[in-house]
N, C-alpha and C. Protein backbone atom coordinates (compact mmCIF):
# COMPACT_ATOMS: atom_id res chain seq x y z
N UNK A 1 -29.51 13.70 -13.48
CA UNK A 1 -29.27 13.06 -14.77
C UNK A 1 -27.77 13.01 -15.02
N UNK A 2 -27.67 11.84 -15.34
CA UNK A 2 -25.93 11.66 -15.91
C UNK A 2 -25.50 12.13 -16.83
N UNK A 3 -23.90 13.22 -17.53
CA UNK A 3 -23.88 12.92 -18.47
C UNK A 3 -23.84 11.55 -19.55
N UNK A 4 -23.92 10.74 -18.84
CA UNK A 4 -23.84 9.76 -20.62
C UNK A 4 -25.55 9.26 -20.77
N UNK A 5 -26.57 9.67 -20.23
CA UNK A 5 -27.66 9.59 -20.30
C UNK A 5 -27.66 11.18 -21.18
N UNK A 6 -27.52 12.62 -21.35
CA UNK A 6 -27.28 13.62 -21.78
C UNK A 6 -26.70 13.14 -23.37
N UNK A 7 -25.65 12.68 -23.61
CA UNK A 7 -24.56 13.08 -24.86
C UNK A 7 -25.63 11.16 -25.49
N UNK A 8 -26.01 10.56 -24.37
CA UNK A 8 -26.79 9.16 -25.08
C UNK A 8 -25.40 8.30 -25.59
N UNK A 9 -24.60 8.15 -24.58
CA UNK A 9 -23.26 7.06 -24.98
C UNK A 9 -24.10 5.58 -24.68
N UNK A 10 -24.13 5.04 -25.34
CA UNK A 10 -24.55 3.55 -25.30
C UNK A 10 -23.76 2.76 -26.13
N UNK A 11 -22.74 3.54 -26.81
CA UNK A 11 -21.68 2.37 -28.16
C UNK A 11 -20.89 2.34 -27.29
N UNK A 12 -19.71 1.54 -27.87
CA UNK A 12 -18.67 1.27 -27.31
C UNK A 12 -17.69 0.91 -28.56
N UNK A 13 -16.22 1.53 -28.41
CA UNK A 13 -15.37 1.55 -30.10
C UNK A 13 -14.16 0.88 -28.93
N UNK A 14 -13.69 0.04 -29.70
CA UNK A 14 -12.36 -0.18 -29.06
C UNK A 14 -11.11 -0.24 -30.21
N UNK A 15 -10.07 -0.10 -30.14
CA UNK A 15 -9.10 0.22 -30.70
C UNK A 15 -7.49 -0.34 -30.39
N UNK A 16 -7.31 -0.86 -31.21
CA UNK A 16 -5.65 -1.04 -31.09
C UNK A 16 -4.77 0.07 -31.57
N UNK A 17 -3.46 0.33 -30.36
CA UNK A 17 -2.71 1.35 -30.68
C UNK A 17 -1.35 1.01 -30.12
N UNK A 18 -0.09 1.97 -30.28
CA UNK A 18 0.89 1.19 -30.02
C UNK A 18 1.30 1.84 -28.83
N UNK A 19 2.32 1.10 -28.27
CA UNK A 19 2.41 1.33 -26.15
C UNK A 19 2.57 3.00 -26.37
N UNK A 20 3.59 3.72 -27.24
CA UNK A 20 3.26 5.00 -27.03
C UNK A 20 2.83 5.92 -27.17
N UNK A 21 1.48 5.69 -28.00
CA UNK A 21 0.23 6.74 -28.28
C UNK A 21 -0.42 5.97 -26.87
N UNK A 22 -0.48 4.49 -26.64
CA UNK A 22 -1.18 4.62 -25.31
C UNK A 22 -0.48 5.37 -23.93
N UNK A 23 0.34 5.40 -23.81
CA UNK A 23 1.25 6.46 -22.80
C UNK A 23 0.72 7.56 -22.90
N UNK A 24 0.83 8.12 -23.85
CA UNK A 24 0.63 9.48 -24.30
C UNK A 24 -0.82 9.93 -23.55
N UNK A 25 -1.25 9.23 -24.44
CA UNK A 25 -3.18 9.13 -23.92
C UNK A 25 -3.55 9.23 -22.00
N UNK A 26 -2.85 8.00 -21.85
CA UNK A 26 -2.99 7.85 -20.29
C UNK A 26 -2.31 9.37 -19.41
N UNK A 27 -1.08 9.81 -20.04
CA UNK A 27 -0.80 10.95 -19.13
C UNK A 27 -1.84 12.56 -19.62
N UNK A 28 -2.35 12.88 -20.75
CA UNK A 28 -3.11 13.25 -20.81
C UNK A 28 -4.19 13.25 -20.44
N UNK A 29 -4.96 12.14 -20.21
CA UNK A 29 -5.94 11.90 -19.48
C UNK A 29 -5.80 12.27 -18.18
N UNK A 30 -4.57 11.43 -17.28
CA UNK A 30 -4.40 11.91 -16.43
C UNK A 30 -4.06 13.59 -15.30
N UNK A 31 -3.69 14.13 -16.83
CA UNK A 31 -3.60 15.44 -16.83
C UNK A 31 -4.62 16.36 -16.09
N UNK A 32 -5.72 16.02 -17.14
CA UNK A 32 -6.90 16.52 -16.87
C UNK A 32 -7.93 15.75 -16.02
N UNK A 33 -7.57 15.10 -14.93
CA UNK A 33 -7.93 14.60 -14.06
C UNK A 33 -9.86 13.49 -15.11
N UNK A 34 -9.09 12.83 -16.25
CA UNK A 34 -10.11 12.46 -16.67
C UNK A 34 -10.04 10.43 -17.15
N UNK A 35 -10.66 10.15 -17.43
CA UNK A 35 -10.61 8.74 -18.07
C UNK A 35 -9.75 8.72 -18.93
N UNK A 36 -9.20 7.26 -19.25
CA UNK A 36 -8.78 7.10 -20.62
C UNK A 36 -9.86 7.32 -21.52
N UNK A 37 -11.01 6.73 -21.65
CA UNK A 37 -12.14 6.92 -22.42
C UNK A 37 -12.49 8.42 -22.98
N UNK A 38 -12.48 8.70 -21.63
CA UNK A 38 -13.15 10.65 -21.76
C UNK A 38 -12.25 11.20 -22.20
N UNK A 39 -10.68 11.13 -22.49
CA UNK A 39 -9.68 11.48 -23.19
C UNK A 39 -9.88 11.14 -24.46
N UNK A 40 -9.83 10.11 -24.98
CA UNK A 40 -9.93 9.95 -26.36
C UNK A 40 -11.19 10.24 -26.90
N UNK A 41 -12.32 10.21 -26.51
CA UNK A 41 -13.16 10.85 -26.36
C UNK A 41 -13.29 12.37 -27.04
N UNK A 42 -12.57 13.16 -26.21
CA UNK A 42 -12.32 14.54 -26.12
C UNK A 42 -11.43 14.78 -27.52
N UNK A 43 -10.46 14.14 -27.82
CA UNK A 43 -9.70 14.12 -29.09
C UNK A 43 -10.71 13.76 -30.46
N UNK A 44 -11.00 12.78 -30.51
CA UNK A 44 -12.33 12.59 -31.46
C UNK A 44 -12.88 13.49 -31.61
N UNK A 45 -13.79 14.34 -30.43
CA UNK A 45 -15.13 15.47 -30.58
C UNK A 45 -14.08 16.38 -31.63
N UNK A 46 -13.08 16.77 -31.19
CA UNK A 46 -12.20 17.87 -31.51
C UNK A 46 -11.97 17.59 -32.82
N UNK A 47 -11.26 16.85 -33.00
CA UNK A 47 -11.49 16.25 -34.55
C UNK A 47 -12.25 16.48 -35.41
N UNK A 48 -13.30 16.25 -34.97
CA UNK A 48 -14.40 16.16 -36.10
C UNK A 48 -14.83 18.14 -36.03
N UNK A 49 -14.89 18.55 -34.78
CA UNK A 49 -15.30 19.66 -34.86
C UNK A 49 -14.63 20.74 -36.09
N UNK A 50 -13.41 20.28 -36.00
CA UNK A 50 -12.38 21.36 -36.85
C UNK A 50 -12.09 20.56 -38.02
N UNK A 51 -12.87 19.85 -38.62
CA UNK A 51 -12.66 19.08 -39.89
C UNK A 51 -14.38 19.20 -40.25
N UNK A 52 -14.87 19.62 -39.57
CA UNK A 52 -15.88 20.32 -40.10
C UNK A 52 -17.72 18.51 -40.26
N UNK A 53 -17.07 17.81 -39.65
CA UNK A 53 -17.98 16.88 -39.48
C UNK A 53 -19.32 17.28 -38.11
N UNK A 54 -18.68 17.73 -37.33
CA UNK A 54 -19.81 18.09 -36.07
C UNK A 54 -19.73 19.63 -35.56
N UNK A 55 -20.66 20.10 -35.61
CA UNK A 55 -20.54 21.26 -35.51
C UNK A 55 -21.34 21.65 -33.74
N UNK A 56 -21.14 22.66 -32.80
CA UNK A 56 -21.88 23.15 -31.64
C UNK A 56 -21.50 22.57 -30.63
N UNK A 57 -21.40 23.51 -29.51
CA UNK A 57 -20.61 22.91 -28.85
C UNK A 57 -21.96 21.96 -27.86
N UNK A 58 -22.78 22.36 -27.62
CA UNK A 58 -23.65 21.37 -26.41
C UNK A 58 -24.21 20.16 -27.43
N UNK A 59 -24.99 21.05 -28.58
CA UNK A 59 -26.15 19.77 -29.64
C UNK A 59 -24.66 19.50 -31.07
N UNK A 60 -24.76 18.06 -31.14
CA UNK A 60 -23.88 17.41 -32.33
C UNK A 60 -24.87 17.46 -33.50
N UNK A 61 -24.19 18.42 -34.56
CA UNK A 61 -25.11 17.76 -35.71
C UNK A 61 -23.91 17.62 -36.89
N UNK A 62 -24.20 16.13 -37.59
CA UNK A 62 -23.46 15.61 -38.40
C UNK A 62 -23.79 15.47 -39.51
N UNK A 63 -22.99 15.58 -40.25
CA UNK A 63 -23.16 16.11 -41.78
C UNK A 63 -23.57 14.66 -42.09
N UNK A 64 -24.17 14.49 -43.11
CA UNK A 64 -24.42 13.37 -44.09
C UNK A 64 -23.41 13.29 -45.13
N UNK A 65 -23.14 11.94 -45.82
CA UNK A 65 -22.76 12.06 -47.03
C UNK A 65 -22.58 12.31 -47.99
N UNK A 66 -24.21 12.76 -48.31
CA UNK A 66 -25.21 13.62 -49.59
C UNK A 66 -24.95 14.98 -49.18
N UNK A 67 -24.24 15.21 -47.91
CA UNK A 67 -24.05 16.86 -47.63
C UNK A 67 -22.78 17.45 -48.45
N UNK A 68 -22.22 16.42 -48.37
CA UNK A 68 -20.41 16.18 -48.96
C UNK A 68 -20.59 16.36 -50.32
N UNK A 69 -19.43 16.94 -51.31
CA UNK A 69 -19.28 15.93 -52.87
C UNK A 69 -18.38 14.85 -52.60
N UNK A 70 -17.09 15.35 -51.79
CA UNK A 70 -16.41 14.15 -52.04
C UNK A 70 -15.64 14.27 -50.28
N UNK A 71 -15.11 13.22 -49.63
CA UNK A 71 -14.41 12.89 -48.57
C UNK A 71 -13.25 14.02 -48.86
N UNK A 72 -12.78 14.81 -47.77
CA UNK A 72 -11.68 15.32 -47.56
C UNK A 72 -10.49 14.30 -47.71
N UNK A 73 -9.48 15.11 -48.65
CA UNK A 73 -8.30 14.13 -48.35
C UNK A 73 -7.75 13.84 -47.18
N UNK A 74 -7.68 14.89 -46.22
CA UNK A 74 -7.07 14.49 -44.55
C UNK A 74 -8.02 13.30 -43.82
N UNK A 75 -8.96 13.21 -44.41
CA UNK A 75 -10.10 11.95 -43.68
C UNK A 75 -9.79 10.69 -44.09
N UNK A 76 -9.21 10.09 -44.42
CA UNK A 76 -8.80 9.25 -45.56
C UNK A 76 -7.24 8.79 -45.03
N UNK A 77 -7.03 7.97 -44.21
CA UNK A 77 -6.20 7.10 -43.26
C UNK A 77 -5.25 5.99 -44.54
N UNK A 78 -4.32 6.48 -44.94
CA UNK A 78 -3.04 5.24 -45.57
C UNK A 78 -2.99 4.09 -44.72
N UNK A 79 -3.51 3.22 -45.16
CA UNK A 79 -2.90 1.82 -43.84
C UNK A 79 -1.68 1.72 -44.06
N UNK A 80 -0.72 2.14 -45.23
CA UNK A 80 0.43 1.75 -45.25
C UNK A 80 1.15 2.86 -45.06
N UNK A 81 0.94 3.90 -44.41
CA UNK A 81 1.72 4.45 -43.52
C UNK A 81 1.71 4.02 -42.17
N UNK A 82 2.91 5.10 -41.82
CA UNK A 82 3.02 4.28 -39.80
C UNK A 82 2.85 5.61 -39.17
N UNK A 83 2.80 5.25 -38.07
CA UNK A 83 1.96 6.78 -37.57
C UNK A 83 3.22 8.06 -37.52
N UNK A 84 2.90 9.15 -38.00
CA UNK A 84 4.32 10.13 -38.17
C UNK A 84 5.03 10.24 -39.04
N UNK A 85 4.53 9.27 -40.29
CA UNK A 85 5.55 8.84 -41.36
C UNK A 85 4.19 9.24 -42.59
N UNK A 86 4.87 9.67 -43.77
CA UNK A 86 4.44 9.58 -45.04
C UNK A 86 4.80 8.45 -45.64
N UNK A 87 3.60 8.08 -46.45
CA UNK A 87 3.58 6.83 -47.03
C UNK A 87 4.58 6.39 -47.92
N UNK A 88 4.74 5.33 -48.13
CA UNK A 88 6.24 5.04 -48.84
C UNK A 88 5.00 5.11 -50.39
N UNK A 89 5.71 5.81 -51.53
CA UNK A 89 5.43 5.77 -53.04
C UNK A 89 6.26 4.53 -53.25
């Protein structure tokens, strides 16, 4: 059995980013002798794990909305910031 038959990957997210978060990504990945995919991938799981959205490390279980009162402020993306920068007031 494969993992992506295991974790059930059947989506697919694609994303625009700028040449040097993609650098970044690619030598990390490469680091760990892994995909670009399975890299960002791996950043996401982590994410959510320590922001408290997915919890365990083998079974994912994800909070609902109705689990929440309100969205964390760190979850909550400024479009009008730039990445590394606080938002202009």
């Amino acid at each position: 059995m494969q993992n992506s038959e295991i974790m059930g990957k059947e989506e697919n997210i694609a994303f625009r980013t700028s040449p040097e978060i993609k650098k970044i990504l690619e030598r990390l990945a490469k680091e760990g002798y892994r995909s670009l995919s399975q890299q960002c991938e791996m950043i996401v799981i982590s994410w959510l794990k320590n922001h408290g959205y997915m919890a365990g490390d083998k079974e994912a279980i994800f909070e609902t909305p109705s689990q929440r009162e309100e969205m964390p402020s760190h979850a909550v993306h400024d479009g009008g910031a730039k990445y590394g920068q606080e938002p202009e007031e």
